[in-house]
Protein backbone atom coordinates (compact mmCIF):
# COMPACT_ATOMS: atom_id res chain seq x y z
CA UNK A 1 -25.02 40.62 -228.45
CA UNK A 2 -27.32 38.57 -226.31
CA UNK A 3 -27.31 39.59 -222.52
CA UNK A 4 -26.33 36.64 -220.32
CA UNK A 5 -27.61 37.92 -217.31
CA UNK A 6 -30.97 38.27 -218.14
CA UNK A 7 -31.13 34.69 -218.27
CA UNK A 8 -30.08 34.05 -214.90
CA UNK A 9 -32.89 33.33 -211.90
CA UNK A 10 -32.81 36.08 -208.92
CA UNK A 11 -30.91 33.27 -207.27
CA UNK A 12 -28.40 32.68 -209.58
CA UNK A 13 -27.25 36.38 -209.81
CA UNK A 14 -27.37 36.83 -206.06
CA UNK A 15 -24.73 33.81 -205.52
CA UNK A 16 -22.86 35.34 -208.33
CA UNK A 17 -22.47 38.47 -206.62
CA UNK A 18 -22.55 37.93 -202.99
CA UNK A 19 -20.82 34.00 -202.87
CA UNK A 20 -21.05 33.64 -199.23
CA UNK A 21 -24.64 33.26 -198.82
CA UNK A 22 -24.57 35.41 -195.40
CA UNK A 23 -23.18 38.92 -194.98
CA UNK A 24 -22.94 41.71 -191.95
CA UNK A 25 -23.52 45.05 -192.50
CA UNK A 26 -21.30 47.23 -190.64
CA UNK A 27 -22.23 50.46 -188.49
CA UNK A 28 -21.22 53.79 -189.72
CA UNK A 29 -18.65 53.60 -187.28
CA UNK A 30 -17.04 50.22 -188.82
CA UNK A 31 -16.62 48.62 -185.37
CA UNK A 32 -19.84 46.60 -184.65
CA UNK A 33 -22.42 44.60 -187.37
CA UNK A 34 -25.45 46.74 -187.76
CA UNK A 35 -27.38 43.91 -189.39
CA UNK A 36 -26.79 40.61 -190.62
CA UNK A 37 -28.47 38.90 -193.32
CA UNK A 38 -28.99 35.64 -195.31
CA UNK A 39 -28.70 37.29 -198.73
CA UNK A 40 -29.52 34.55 -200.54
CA UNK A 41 -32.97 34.10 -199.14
CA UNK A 42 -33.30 37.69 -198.51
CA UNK A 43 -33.75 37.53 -194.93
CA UNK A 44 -32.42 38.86 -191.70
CA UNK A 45 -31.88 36.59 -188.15
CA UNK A 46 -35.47 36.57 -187.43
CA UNK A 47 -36.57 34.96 -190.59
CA UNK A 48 -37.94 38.26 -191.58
CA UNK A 49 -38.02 39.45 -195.19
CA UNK A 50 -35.29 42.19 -195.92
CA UNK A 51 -34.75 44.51 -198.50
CA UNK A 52 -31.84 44.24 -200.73
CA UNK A 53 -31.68 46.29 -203.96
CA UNK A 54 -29.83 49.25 -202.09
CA UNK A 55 -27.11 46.99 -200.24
CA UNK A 56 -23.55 47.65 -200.75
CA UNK A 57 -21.53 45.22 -202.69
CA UNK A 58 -20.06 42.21 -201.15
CA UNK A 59 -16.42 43.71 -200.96
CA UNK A 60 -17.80 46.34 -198.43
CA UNK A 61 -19.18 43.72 -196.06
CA UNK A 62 -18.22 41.12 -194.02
CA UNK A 63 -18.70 37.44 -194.98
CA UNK A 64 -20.34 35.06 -192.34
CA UNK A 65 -19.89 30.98 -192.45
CA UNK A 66 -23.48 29.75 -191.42
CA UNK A 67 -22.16 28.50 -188.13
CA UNK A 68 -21.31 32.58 -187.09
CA UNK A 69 -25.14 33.19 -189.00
CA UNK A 70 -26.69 30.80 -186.47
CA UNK A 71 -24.49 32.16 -183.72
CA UNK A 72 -25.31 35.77 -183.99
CA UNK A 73 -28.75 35.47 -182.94
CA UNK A 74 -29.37 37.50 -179.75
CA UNK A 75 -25.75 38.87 -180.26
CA UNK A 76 -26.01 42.57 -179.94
CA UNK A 77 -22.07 43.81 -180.17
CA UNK A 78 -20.09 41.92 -183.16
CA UNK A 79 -17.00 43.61 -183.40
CA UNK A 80 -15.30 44.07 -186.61
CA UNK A 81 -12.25 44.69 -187.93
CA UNK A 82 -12.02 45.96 -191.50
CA UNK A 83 -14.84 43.23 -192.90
CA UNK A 84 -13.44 40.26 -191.19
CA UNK A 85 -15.09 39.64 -187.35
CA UNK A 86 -12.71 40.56 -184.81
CA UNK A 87 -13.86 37.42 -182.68
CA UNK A 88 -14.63 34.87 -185.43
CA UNK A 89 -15.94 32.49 -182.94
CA UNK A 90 -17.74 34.54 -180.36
CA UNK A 91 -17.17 31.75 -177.40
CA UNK A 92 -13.49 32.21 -175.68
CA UNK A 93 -11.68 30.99 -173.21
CA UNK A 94 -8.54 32.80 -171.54
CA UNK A 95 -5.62 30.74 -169.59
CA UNK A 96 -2.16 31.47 -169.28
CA UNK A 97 -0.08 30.77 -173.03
CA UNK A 98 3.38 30.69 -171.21
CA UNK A 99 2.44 27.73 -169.23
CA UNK A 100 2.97 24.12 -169.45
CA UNK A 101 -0.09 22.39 -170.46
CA UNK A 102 -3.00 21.38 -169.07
CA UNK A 103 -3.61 24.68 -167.32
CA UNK A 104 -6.70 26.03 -166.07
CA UNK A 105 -9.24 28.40 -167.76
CA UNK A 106 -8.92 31.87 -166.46
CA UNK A 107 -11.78 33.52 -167.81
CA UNK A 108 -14.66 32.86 -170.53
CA UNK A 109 -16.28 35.28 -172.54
CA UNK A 110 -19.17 35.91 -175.08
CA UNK A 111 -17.23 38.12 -177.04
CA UNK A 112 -20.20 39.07 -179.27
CA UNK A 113 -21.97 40.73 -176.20
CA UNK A 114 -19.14 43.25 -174.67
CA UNK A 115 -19.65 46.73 -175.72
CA UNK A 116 -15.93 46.73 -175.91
CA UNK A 117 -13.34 43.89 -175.92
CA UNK A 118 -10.06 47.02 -175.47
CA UNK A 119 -9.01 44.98 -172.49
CA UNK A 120 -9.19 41.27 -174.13
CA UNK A 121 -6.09 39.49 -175.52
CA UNK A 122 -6.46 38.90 -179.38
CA UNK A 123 -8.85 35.84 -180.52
CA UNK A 124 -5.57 34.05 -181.71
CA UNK A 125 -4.23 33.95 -177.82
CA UNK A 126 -7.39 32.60 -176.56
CA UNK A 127 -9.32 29.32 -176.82
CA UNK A 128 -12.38 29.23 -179.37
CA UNK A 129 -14.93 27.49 -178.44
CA UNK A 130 -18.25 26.05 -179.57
CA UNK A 131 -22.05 26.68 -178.72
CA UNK A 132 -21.93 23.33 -176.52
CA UNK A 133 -18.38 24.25 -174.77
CA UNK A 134 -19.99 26.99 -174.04
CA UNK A 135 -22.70 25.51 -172.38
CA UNK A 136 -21.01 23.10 -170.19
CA UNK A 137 -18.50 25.55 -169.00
CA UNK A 138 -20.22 25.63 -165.35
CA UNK A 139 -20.01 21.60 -164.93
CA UNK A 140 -16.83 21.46 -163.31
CA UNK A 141 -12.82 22.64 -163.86
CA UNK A 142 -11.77 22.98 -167.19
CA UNK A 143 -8.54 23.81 -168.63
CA UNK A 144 -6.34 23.68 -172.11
CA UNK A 145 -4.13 21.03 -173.56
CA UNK A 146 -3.49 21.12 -177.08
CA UNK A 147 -5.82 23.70 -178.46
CA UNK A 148 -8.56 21.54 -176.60
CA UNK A 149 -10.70 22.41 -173.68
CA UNK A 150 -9.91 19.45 -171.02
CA UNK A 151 -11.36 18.60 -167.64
CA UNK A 152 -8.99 20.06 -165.25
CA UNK A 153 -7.79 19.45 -161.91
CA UNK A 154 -5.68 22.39 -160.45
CA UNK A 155 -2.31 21.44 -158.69
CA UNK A 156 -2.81 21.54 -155.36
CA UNK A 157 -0.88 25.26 -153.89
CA UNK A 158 2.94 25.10 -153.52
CA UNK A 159 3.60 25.98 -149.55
CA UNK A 160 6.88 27.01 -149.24
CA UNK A 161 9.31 25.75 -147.22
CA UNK A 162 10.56 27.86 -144.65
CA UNK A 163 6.25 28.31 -144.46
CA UNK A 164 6.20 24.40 -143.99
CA UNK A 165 8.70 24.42 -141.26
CA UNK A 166 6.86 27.66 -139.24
CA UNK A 167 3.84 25.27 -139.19
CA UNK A 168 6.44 21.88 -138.04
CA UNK A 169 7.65 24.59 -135.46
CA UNK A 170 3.68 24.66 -133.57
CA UNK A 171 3.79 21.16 -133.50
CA UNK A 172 7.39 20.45 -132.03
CA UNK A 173 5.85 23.24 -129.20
CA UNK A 174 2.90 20.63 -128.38
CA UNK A 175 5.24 17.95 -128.22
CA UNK A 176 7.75 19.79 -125.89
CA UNK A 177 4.13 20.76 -123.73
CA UNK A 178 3.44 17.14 -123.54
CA UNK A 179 7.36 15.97 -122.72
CA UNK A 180 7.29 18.33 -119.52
CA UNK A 181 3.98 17.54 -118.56
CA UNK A 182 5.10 13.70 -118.50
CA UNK A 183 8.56 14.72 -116.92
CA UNK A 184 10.06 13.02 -119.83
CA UNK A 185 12.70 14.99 -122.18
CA UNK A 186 13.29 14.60 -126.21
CA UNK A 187 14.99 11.94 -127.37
CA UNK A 188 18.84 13.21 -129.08
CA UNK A 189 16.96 12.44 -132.70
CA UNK A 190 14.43 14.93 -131.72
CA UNK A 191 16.71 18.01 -130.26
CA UNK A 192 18.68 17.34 -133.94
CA UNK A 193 15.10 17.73 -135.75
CA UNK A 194 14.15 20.64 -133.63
CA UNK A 195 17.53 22.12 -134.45
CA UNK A 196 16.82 21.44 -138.24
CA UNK A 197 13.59 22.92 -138.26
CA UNK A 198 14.51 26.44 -136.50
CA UNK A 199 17.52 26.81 -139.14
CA UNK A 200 14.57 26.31 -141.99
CA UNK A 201 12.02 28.30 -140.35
CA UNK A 202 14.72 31.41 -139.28
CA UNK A 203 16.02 31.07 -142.97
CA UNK A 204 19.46 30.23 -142.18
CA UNK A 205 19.17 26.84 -143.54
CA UNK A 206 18.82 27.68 -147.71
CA UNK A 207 19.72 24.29 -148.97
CA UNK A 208 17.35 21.92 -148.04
CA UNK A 209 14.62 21.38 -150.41
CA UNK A 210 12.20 19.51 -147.62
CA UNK A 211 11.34 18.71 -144.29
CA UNK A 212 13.08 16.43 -142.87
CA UNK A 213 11.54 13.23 -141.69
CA UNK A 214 9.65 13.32 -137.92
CA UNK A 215 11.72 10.99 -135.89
CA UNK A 216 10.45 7.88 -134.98
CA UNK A 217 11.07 8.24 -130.51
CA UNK A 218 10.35 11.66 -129.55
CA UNK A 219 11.01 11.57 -125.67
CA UNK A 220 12.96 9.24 -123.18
């Protein structure tokens, strides 16, 4: 019976048995890569030659697409889970996943250089991004909107109301400082905006949902 494998190139019967080209090797721990490799070439990160009649079969490590190859240069800490990455896409960004979108970015990380990532939500809550989102993070406020890193500009604070009216309150005191200092006296419009402004401020006015408006004659 004629051996089919002997006619195979070196090539040919490394694709057959490790189909994904490039492979990590995990640590005896099985949390982190200890080494990755282009198998195929037979050749780690650096372009350097590696050995590769003693490495484990390619059920025992974990498959790499040739963008996460190129990516794990200069990545010391690739988590793992099992032989699947625990970060596929080593760029993240966090934000809040309750809210309505766009919201900002709350955090970015380069997952593949934590020594732990315990306190990180799970790659599927975050935003995965690429080498160039990565490197335009810093050029101004970004948030998400559809799976999709956006430019971003954050609402401006909510003040509340009864906050709103303490502030009306300082002004309505330089007014009255400049009525008495004129002899003059607030108008009746004013004394009922005053009057509106203490129940807002002293909280016994819970229904209004603004200021009202300044009125237009202050003193007579």
């Amino acid at each position: 019976m004629t051996d089919t494998t002997s006619t195979l190139s070196v090539l040919e019967l490394l694709k057959q048995n490790y189909p994904s080209q490039y492979y990590g090797i995990p640590n005896t721990s099985g949390d982190f890569l200890s080494t990755v490799l282009d198998v195929w070439n037979a050749k780690d990160l650096n372009g350097t030659p590696a050995t590769l009649p003693q490495l484990s079969a390619a059920s025992a490590l974990v498959p790499l697409t040739t963008t996460q190859f190129a990516l794990a240069k200069g990545a010391p800490n690739i988590g793992i889970t099992g032989t699947a990455l625990l970060y596929p896409s080593r760029f993240y960004a966090t934000y809040d996943t309750t809210a309505a979108q766009p919201t900002g970015i709350t955090g970015w990380f380069d997952t593949w250089t934590l020594s732990t990532t315990k306190n990180l939500p799970a790659a599927s809550d975050m935003l995965a991004l690429t080498q160039d989102q990565w490197n335009d993070r810093v050029t101004g406020p970004q948030g998400v909107k559809d799976d999709d890193l956006v430019d971003y500009t954050p609402p401006a604070p909510v003040v509340p109301l009864e906050t709103q009216a303490q502030t009306e309150l300082a002004w309505i005191a330089s007014q009255a400082s400049m009525a008495a200092a004129m002899g003059e006296t607030f108008t009746d419009n004013m004394k009922a905006y005053v009057k509106a402004i203490q129940a807002i401020a002293g909280g016994t006015d819970t229904t209004s949902m603004a200021l009202p408006a300044r009125p237009a004659t202050i003193m007579s």
